[in-house]
N, C-alpha and C. Protein backbone atom coordinates (compact mmCIF):
# COMPACT_ATOMS: atom_id res chain seq x y z
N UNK A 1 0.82 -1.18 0.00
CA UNK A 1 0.00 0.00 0.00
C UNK A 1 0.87 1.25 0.00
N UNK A 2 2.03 1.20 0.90
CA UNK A 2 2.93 2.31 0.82
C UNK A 2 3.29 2.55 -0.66
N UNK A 3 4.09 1.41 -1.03
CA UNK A 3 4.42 1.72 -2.80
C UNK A 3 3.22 2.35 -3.83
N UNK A 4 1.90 2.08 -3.34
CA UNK A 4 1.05 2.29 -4.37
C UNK A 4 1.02 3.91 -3.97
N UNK A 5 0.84 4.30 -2.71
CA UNK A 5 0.45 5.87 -2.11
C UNK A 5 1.53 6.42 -2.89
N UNK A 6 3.39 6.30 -2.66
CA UNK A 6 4.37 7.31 -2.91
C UNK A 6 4.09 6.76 -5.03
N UNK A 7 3.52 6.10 -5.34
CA UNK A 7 3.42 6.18 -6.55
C UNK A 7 2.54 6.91 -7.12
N UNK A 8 1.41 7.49 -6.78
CA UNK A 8 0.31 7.88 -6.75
C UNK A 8 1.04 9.84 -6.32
N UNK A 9 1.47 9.84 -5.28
CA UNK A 9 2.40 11.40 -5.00
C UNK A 9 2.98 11.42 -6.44
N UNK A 10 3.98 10.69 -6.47
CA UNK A 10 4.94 10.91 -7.71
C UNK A 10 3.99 11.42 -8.88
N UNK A 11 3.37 10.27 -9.04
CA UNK A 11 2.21 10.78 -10.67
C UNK A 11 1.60 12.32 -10.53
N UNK A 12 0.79 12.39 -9.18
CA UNK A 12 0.51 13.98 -9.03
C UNK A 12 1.50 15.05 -9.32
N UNK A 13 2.37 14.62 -8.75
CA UNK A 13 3.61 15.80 -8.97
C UNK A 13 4.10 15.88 -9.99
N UNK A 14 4.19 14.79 -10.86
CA UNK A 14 4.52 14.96 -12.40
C UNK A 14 3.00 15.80 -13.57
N UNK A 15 2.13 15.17 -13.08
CA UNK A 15 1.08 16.41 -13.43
C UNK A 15 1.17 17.21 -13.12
N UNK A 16 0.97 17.80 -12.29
CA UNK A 16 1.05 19.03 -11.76
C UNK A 16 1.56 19.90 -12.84
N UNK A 17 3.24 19.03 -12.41
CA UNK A 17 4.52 20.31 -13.13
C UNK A 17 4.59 19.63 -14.78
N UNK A 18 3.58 19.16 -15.03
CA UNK A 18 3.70 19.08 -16.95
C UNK A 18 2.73 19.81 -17.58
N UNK A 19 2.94 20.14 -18.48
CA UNK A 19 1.95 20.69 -19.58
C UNK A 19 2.09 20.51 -20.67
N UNK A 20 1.22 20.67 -22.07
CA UNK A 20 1.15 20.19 -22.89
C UNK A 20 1.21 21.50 -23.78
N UNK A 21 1.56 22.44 -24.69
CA UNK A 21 1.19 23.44 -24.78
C UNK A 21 0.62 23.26 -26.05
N UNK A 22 -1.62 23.80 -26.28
CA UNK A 22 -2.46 23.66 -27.39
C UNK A 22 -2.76 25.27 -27.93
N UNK A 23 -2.24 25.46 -29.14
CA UNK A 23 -1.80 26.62 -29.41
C UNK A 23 -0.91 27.63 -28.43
N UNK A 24 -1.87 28.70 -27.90
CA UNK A 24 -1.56 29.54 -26.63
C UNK A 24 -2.42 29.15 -25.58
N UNK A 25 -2.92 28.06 -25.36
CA UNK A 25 -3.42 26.91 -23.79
C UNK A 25 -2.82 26.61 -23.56
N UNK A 26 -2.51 26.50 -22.43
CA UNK A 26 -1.54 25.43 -21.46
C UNK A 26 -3.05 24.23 -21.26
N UNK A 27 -2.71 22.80 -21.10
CA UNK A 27 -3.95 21.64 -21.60
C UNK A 27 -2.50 21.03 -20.48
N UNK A 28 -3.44 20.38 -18.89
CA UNK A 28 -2.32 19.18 -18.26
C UNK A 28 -2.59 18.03 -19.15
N UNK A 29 -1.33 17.18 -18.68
CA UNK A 29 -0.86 16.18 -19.18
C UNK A 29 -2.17 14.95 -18.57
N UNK A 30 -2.94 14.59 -19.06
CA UNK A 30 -3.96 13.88 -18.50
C UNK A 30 -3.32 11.89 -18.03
N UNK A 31 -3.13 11.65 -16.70
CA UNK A 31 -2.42 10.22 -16.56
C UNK A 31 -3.31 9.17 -17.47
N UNK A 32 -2.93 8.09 -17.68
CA UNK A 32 -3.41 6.67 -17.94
C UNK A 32 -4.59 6.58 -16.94
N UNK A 33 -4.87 6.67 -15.73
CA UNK A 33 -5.35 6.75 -14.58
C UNK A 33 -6.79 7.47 -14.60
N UNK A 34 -6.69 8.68 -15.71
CA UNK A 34 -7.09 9.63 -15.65
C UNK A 34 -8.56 9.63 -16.87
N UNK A 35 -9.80 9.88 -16.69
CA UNK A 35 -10.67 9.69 -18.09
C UNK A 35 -10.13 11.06 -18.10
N UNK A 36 -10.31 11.60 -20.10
CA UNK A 36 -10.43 12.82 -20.54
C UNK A 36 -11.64 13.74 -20.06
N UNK A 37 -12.32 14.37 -19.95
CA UNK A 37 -12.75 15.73 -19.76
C UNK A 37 -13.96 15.32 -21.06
N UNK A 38 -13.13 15.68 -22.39
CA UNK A 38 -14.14 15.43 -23.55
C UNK A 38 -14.63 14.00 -23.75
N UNK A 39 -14.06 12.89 -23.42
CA UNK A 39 -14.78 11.71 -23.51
C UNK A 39 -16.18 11.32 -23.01
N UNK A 40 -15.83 11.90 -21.88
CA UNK A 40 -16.70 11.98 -20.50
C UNK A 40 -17.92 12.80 -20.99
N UNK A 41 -17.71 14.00 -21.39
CA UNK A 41 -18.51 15.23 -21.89
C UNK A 41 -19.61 14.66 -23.09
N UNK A 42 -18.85 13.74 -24.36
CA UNK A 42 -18.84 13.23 -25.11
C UNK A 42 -20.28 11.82 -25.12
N UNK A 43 -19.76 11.49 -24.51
CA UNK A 43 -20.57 10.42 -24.28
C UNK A 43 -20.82 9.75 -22.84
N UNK A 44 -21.51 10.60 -22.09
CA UNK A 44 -22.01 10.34 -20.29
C UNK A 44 -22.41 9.44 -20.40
N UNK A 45 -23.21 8.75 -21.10
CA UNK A 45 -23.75 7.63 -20.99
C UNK A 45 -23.36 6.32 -20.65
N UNK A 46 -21.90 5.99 -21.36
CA UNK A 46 -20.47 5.46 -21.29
C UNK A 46 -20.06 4.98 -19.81
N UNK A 47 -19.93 6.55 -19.10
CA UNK A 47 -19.29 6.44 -17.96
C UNK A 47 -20.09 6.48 -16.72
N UNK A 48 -21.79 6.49 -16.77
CA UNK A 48 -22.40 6.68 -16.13
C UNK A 48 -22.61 5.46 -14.80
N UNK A 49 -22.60 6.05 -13.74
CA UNK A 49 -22.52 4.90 -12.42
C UNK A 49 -21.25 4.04 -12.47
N UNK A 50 -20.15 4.82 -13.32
CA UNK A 50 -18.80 4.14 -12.70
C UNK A 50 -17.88 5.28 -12.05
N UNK A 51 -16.92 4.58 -11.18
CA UNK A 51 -16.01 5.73 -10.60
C UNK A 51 -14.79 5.76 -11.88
N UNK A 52 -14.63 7.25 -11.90
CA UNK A 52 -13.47 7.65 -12.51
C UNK A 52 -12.88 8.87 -11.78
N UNK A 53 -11.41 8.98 -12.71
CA UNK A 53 -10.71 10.20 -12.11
C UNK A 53 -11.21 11.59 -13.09
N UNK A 54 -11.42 12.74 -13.20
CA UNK A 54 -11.26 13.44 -13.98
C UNK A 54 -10.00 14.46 -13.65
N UNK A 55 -9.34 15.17 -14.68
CA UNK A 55 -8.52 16.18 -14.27
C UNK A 55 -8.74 17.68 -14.60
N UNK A 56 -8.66 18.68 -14.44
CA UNK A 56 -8.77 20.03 -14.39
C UNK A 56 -8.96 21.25 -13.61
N UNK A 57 -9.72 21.99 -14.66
CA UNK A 57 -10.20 24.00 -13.53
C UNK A 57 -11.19 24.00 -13.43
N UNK A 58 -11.67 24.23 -12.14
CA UNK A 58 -12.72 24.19 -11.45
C UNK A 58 -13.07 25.70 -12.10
N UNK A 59 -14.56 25.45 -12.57
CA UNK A 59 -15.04 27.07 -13.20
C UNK A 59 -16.67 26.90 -12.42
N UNK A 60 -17.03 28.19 -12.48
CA UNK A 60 -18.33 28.10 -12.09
C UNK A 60 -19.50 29.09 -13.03
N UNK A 61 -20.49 28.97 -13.11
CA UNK A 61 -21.38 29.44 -14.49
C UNK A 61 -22.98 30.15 -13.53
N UNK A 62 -22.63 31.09 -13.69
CA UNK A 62 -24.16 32.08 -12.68
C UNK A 62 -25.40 31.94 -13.43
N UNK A 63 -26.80 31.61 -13.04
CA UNK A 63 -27.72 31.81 -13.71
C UNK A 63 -28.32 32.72 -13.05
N UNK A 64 -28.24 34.10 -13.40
CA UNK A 64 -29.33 34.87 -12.37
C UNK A 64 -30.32 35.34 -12.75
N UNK A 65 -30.78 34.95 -14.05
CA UNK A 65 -32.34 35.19 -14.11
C UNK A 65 -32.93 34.00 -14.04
N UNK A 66 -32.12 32.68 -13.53
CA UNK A 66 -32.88 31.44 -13.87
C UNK A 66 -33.11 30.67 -12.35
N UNK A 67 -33.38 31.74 -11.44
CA UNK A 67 -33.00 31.24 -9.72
C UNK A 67 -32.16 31.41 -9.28
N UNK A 68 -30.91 32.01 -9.77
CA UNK A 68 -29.41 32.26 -9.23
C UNK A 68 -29.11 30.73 -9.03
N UNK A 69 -28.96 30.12 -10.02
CA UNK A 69 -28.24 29.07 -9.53
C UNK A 69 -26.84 28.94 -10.19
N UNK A 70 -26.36 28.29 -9.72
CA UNK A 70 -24.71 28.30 -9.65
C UNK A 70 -24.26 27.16 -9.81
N UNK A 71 -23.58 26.60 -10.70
CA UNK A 71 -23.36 25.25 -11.41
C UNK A 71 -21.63 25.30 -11.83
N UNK A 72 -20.92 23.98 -10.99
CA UNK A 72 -19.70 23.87 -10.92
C UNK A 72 -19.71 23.54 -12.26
N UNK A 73 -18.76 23.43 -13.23
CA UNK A 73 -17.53 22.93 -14.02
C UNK A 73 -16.38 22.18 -13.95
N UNK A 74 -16.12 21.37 -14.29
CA UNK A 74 -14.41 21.01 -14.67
C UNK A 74 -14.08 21.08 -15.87
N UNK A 75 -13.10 22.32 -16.01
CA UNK A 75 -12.36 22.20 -17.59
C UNK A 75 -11.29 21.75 -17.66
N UNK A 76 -10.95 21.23 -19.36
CA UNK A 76 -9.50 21.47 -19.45
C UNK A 76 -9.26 22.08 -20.33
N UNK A 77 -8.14 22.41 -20.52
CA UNK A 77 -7.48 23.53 -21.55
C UNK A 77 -8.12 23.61 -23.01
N UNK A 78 -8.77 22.62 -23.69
CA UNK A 78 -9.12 22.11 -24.61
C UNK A 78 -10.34 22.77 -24.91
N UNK A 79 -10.81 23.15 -24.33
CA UNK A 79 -12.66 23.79 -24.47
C UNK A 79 -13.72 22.78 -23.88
N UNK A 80 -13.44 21.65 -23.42
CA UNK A 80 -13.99 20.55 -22.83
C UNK A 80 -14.65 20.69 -21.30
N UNK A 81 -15.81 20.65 -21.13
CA UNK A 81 -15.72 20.47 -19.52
C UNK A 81 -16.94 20.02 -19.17
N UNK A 82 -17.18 19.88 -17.94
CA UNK A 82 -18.40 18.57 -17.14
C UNK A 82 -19.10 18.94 -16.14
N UNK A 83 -20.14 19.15 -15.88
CA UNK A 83 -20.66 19.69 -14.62
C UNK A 83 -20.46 18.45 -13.68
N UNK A 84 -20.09 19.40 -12.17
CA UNK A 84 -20.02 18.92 -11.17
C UNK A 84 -20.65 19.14 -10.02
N UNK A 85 -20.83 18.46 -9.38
CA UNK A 85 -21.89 18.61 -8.15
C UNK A 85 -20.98 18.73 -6.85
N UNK A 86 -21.18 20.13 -6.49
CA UNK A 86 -20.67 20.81 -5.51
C UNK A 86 -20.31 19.70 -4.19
N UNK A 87 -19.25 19.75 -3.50
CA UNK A 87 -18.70 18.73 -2.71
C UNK A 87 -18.18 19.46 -1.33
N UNK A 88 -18.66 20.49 -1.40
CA UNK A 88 -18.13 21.20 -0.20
C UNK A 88 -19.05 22.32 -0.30
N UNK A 89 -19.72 23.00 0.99
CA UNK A 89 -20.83 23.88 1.68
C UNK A 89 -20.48 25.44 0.47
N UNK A 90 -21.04 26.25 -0.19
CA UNK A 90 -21.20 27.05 -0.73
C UNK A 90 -20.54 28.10 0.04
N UNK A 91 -21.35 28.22 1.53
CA UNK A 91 -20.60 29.46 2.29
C UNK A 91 -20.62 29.06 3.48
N UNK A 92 -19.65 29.65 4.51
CA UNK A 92 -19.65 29.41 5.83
C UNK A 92 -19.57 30.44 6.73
N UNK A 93 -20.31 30.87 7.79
CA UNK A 93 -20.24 31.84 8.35
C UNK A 93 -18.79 31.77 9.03
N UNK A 94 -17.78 32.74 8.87
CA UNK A 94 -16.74 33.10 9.61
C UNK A 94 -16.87 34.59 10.87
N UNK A 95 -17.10 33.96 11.77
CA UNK A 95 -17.19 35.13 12.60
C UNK A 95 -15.89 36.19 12.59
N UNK A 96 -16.42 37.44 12.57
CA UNK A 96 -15.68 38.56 12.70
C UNK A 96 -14.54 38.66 13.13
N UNK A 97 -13.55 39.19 13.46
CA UNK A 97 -12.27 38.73 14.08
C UNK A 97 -11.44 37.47 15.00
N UNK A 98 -12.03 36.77 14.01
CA UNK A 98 -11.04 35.53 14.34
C UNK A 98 -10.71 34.59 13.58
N UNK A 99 -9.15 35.21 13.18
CA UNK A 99 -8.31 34.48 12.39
C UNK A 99 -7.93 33.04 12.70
N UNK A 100 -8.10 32.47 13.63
CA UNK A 100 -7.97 31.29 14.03
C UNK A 100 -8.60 30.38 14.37
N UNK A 101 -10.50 30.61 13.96
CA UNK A 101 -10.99 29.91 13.83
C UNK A 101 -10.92 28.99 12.54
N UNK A 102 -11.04 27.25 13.01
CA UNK A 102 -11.08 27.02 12.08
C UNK A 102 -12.33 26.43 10.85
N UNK A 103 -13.07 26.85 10.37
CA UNK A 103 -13.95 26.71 9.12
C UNK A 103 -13.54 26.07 8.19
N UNK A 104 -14.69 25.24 7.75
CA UNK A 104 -14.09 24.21 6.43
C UNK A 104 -14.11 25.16 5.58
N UNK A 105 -13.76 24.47 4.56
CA UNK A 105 -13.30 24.90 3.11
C UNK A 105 -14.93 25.13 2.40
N UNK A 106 -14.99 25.78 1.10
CA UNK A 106 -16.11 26.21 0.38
C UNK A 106 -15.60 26.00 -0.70
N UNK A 107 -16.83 25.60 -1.54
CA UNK A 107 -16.72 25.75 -2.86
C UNK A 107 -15.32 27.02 -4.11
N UNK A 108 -15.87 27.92 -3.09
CA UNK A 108 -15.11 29.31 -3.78
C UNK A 108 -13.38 29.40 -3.37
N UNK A 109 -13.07 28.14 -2.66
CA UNK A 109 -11.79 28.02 -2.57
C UNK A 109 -10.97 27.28 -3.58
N UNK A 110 -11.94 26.33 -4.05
CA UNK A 110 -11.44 25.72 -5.29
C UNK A 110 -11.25 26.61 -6.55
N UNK A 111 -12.38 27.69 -6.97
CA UNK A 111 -12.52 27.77 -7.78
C UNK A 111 -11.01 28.22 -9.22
N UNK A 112 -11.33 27.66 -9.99
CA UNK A 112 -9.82 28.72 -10.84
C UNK A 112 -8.33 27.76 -10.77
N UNK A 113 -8.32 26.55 -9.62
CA UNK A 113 -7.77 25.62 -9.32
C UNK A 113 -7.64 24.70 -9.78
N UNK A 114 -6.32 24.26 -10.35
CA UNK A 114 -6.11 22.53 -11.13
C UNK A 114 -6.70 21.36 -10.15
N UNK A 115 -7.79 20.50 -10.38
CA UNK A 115 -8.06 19.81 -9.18
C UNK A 115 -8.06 18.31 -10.52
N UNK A 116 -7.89 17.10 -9.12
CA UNK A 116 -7.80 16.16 -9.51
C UNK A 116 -9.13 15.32 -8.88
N UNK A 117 -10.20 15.25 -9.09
CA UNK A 117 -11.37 14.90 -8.80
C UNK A 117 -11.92 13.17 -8.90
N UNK A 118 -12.03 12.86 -8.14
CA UNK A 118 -12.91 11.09 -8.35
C UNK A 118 -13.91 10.68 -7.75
N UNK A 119 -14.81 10.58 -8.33
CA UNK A 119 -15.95 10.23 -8.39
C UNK A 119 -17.48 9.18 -9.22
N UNK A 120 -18.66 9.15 -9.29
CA UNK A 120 -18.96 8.80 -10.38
C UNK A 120 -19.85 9.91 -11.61
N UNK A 121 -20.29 9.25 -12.43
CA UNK A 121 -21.28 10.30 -13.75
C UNK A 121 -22.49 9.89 -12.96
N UNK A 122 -23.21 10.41 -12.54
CA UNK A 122 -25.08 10.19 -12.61
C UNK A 122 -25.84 11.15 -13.11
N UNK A 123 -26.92 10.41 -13.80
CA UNK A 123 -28.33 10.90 -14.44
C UNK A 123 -28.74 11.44 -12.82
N UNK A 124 -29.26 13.24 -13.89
CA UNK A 124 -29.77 14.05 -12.92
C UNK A 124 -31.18 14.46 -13.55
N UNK A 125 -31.88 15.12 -12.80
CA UNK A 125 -32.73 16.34 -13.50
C UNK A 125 -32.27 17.27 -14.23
N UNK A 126 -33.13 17.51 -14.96
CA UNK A 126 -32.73 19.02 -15.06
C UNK A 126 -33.90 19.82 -15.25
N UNK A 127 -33.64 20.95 -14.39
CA UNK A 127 -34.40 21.81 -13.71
C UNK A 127 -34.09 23.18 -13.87
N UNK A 128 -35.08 23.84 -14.16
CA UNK A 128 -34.88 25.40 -14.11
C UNK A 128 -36.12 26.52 -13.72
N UNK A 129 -35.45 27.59 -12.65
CA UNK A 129 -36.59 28.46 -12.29
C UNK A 129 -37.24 29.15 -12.95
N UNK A 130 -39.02 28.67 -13.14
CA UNK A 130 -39.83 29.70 -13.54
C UNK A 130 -40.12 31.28 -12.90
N UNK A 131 -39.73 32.05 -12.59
CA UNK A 131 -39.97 32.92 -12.05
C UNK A 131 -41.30 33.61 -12.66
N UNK A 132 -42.05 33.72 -13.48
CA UNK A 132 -43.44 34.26 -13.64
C UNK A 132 -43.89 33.32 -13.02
N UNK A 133 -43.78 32.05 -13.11
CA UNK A 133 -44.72 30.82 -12.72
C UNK A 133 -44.45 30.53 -10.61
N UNK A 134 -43.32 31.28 -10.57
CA UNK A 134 -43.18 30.82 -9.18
C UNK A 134 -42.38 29.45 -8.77
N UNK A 135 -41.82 28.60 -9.93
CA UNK A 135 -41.69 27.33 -9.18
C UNK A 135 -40.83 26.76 -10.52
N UNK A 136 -39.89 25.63 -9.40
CA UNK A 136 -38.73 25.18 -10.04
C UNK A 136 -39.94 24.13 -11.53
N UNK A 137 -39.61 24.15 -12.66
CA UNK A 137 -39.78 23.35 -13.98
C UNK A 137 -39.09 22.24 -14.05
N UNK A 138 -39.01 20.92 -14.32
CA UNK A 138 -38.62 19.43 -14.96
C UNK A 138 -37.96 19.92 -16.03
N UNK A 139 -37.24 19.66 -16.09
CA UNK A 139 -37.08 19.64 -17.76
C UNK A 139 -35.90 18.86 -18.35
N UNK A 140 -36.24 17.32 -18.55
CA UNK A 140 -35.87 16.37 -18.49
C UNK A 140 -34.52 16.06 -17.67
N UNK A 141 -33.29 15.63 -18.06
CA UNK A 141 -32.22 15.12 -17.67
C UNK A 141 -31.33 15.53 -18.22
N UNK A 142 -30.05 15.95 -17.43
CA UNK A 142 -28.73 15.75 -17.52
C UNK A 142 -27.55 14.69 -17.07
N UNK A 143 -25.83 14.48 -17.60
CA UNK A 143 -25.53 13.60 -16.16
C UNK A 143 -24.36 15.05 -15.50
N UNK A 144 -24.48 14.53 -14.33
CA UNK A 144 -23.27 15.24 -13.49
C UNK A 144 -22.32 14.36 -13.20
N UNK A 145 -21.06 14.64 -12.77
CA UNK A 145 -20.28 14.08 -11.70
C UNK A 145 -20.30 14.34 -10.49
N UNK A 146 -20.39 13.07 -9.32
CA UNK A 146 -20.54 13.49 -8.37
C UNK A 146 -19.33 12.97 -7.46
N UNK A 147 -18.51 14.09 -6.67
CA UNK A 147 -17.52 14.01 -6.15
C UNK A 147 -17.17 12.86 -5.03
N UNK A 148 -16.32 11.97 -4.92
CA UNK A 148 -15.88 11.14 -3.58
C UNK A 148 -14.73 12.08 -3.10
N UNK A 149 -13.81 12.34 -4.06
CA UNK A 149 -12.69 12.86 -3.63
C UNK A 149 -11.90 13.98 -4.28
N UNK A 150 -11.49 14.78 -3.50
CA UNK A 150 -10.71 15.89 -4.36
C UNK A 150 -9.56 16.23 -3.75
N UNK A 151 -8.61 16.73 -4.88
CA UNK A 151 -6.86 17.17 -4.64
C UNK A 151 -6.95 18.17 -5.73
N UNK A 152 -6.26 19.14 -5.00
CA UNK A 152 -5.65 20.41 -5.80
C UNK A 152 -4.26 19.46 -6.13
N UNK A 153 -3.90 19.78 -7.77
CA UNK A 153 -2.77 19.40 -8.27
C UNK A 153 -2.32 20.68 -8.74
N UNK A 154 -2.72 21.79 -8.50
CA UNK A 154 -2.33 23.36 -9.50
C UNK A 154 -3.10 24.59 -9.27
């Protein structure tokens, strides 16, 4: 198990510090280990209810005439990317002067961040706010990824 963990460091750290350069993108070096971004994107259906790794930048996409909702991303350099289902609390109250409390992490700490993500694809809803009508709409299905685990690699 030790050999597999410092092998597993090593591979991160060689991602991390590689890049691929696609035109003027910097695109990481995606492991063996690793599904693509566009495969995934490509054909959800494929990867749906299995665990995989994905790699990339955590982006986030505002809907504010559609309920303010707020819908993670993973890109990669490529134009490729996957919605993700938020894995950590949106916001946390930090009381006023105190630097030393400690508060988990939020969403908005990732954001803009090379992360190395694993999890599975699942069939979701998809849903959007009527606001004349008052009330969230069906409107059929999407898939997401939904997070087990995450590492900043960048």
């Amino acid at each position: 198990m030790a050999h597999y963990n410092a092998f597993l460091l090593a591979a991160a750290v060689l991602l991390a510090a590689s890049a691929v350069i696609v035109g003027e993108m910097a695109r990481p070096i995606v492991s063996e280990s690793t599904t693509r971004i566009m495969d995934v994107a490509e054909n959800p259906q494929m990867f749906a209810n299995r665990t995989i790794t994905l790699e990339g930048t955590l982006r986030i996409e505002r809907d504010y005439w559609g309920g303010g909702i707020e819908r993670f991303y993973l890109e990669d350099g490529a134009e490729s990317r996957f919605e993700i289902f938020s894995w950590k609390p949106l916001e946390v109250y930090r009381p006023p002067n105190c630097a030393t409390c400690n508060t988990p992490a939020t969403m908005m700490e990732y954001l803009g961040k090379g992360l190395a993500l694993s999890g599975t694809v699942m069939e979701a809803p998809n849903e959007y706010y009527d606001a004349a009508a008052g009330r969230w709409i069906a409107n059929g299905t999407r898939y997401v990824f939904s997070v087990s685990d995450a590492r900043i690699i960048g």
